[in-house]
Protein backbone atom coordinates (compact mmCIF):
# COMPACT_ATOMS: atom_id res chain seq x y z
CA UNK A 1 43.07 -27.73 57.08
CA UNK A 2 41.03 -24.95 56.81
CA UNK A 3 37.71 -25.62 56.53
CA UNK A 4 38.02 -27.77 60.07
CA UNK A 5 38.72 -24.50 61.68
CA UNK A 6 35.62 -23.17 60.29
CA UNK A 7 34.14 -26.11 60.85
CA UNK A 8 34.67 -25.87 65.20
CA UNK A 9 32.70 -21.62 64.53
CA UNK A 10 29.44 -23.33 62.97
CA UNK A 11 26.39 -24.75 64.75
CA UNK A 12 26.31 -27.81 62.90
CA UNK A 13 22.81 -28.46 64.04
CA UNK A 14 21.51 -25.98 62.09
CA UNK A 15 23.32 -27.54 59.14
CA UNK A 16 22.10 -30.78 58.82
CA UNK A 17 20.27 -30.60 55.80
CA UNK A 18 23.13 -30.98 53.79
CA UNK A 19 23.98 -34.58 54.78
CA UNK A 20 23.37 -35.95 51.28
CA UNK A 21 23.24 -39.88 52.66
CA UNK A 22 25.56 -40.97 50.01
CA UNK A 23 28.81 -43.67 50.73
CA UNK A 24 31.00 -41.80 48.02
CA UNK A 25 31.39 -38.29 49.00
CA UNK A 26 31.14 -36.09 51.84
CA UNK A 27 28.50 -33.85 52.70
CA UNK A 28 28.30 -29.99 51.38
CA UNK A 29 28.91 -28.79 54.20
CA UNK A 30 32.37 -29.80 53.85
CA UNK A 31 32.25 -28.47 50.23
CA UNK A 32 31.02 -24.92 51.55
CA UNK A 33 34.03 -24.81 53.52
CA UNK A 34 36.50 -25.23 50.88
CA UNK A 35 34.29 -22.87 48.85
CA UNK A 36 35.07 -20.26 51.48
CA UNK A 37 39.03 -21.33 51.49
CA UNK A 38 38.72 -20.12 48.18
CA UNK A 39 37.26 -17.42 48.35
CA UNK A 40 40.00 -15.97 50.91
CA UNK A 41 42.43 -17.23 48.67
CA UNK A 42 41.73 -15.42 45.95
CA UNK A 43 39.79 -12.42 47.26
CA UNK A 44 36.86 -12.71 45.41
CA UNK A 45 33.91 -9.89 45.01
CA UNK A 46 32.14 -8.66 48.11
CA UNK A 47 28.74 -10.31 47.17
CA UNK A 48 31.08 -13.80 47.24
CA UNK A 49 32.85 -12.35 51.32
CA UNK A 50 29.25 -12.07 52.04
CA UNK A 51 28.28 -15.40 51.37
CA UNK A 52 31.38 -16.62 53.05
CA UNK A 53 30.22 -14.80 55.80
CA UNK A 54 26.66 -16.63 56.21
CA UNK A 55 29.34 -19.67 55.97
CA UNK A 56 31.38 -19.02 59.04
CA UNK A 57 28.28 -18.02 61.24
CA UNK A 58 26.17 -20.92 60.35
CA UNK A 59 23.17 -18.65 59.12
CA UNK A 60 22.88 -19.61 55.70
CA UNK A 61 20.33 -21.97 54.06
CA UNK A 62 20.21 -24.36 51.19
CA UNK A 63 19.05 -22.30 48.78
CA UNK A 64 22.09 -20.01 49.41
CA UNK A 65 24.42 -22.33 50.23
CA UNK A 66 24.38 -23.78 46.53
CA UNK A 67 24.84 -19.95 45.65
CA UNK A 68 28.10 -19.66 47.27
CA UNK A 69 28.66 -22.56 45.51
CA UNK A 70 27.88 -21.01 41.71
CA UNK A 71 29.37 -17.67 42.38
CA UNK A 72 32.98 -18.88 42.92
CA UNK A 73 32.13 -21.58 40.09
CA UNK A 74 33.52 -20.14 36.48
CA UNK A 75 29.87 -21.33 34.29
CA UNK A 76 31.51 -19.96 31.48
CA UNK A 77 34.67 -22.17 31.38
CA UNK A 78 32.18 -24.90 32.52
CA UNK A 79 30.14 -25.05 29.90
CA UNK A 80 32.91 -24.59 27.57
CA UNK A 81 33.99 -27.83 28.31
CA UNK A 82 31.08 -29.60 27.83
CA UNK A 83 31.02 -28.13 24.51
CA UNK A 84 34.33 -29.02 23.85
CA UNK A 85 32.65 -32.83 24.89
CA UNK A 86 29.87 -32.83 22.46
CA UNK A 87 32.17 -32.12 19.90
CA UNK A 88 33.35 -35.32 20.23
CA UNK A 89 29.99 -37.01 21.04
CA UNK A 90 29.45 -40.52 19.10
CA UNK A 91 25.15 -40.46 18.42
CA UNK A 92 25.05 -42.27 14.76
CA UNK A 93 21.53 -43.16 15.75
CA UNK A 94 19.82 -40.68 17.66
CA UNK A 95 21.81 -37.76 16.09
CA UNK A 96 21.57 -36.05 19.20
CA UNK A 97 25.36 -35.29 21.17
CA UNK A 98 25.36 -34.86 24.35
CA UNK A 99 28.50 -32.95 26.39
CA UNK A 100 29.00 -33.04 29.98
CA UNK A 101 32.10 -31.59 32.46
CA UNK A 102 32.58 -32.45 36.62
CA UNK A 103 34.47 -30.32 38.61
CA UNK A 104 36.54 -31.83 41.19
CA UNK A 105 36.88 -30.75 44.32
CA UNK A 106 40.38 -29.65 43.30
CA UNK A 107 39.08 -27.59 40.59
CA UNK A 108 40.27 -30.22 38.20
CA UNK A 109 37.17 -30.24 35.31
CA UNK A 110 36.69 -33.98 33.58
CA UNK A 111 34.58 -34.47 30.55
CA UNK A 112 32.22 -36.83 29.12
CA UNK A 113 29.92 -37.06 26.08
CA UNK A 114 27.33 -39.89 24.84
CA UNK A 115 28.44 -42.57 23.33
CA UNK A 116 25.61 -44.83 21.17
CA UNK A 117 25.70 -48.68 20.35
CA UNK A 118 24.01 -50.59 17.62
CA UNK A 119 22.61 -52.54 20.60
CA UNK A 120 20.96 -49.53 22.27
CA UNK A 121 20.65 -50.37 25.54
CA UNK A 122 24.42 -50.25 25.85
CA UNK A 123 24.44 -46.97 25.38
CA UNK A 124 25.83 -44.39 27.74
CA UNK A 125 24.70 -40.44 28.28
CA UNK A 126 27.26 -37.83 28.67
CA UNK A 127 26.89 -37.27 32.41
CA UNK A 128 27.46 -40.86 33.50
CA UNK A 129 31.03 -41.00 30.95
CA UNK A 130 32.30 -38.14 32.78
CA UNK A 131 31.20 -38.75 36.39
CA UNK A 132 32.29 -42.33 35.76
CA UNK A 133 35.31 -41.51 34.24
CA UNK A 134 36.14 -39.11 37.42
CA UNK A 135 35.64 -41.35 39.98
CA UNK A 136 37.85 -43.74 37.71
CA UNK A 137 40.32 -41.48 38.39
CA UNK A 138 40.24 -41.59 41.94
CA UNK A 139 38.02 -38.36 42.61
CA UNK A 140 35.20 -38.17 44.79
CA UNK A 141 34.45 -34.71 45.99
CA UNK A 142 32.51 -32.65 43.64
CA UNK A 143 31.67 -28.90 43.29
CA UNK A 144 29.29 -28.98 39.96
CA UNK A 145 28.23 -30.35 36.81
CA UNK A 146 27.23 -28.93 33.67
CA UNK A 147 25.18 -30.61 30.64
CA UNK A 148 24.94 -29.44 26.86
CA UNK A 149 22.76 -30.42 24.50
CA UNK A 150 21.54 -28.85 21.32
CA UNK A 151 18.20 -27.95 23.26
CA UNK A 152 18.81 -27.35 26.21
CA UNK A 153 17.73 -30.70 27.77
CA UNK A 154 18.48 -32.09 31.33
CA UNK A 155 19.84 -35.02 32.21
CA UNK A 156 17.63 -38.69 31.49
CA UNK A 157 16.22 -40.19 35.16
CA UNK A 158 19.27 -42.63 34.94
CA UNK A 159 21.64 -40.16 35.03
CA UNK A 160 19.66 -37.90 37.96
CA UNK A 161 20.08 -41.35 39.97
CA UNK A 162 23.89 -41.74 39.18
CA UNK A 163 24.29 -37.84 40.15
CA UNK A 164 22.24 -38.16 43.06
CA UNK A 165 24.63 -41.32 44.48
CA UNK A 166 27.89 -39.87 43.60
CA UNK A 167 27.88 -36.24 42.98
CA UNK A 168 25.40 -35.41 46.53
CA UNK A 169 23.07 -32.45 46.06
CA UNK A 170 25.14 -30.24 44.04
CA UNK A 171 24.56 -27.01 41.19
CA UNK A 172 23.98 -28.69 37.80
CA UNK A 173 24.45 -25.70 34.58
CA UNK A 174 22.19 -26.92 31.86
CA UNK A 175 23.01 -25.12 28.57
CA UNK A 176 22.63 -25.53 24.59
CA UNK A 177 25.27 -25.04 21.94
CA UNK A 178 25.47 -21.44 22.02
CA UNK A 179 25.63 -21.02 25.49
CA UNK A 180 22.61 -19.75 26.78
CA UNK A 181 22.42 -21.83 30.04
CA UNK A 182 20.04 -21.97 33.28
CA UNK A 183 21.13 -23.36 36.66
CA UNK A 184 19.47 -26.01 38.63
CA UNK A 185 20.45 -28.38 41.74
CA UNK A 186 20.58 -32.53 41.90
CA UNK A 187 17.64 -31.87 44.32
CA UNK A 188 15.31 -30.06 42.42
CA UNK A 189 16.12 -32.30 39.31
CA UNK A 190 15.72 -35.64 41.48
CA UNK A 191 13.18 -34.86 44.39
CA UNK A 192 12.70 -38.25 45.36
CA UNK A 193 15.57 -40.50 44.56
CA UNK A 194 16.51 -44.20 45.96
């Protein structure tokens, strides 16, 4: 396994931040470390080496960390996805669809859009179908998340909490229909979660 051999080069001390507390999924430290595997194994840019770099030697922070992260990420095919999802969306009452992809830690991308009920509060967002319908699945290592909405809008505090819990402190895309997106992280969405 690769990223255990990177793991024995790397002060972990200096790396504890990333211990996201959660039962489900392991820490992204772990995930960095894969993110590197990748990189090598399919010779990304230099900016991308770089950040693998700061990897191996420990001297990276979390604000660059989640970079690595997003530059070996493909946003575009991402948010194409979710797209793809709100297509599908079922929102009689609020007219509003929602689409929303995970990617797995095997690069495997599962969707999810908002599904509405007559009795409202048995309605589910976009983000919960698809992380729910992941873990269903037996996955439970996570690289990123991206949200669409007509708007732009980010994810309700429900589904901050669920993504918080299962998906750690990962790089959330939050785009509209046309795909003008921005990029934010579980952490800066959820500062203070349970």
């Amino acid at each position: 396994d690769y990223s255990k051999k990177m793991a024995k080069n790397v002060n972990t001390k200096e790396l504890k931040w990333v211990d996201t507390g959660g039962h489900h999924h392991e820490s992204i430290f772990t995930k960095f470390f894969q993110s590197y595997y990748l990189t090598k194994k399919f010779g990304i840019d230099k900016r991308k080496r770089e950040c693998s770099a700061k990897i191996r030697s420990g001297k990276i922070d979390r604000k660059e960390a989640l970079e690595v992260i997003m530059n070996i990420i493909d946003k575009d095919l991402m948010i194409k996805k979710a797209i793809e999802a709100q297509q599908n969306a079922i929102s009689p009452y609020s007219h509003y669809p929602v689409g929303a992809s995970v990617m797995t830690e095997n690069n495997i991308i599962v969707q999810g859009f908002n599904i509405e009920s007559k009795a409202y509060p048995t309605t589910i967002c976009a983000e919960r179908v698809a992380i729910f319908s992941a873990l269903s699945y037996g996955h439970n290592k996570f690289y990123c998340l991206a949200v669409v909405t007509n708007d732009g809008g980010t994810p309700c505090g429900s589904c901050r909490q669920i993504i918080h819990e299962f998906l750690g402190d990962i790089p959330i895309i939050i785009s509209n229909s046309d795909s003008s997106y921005f990029e934010t992280t579980t952490k800066e969405l959820l500062p203070n979660p349970f």
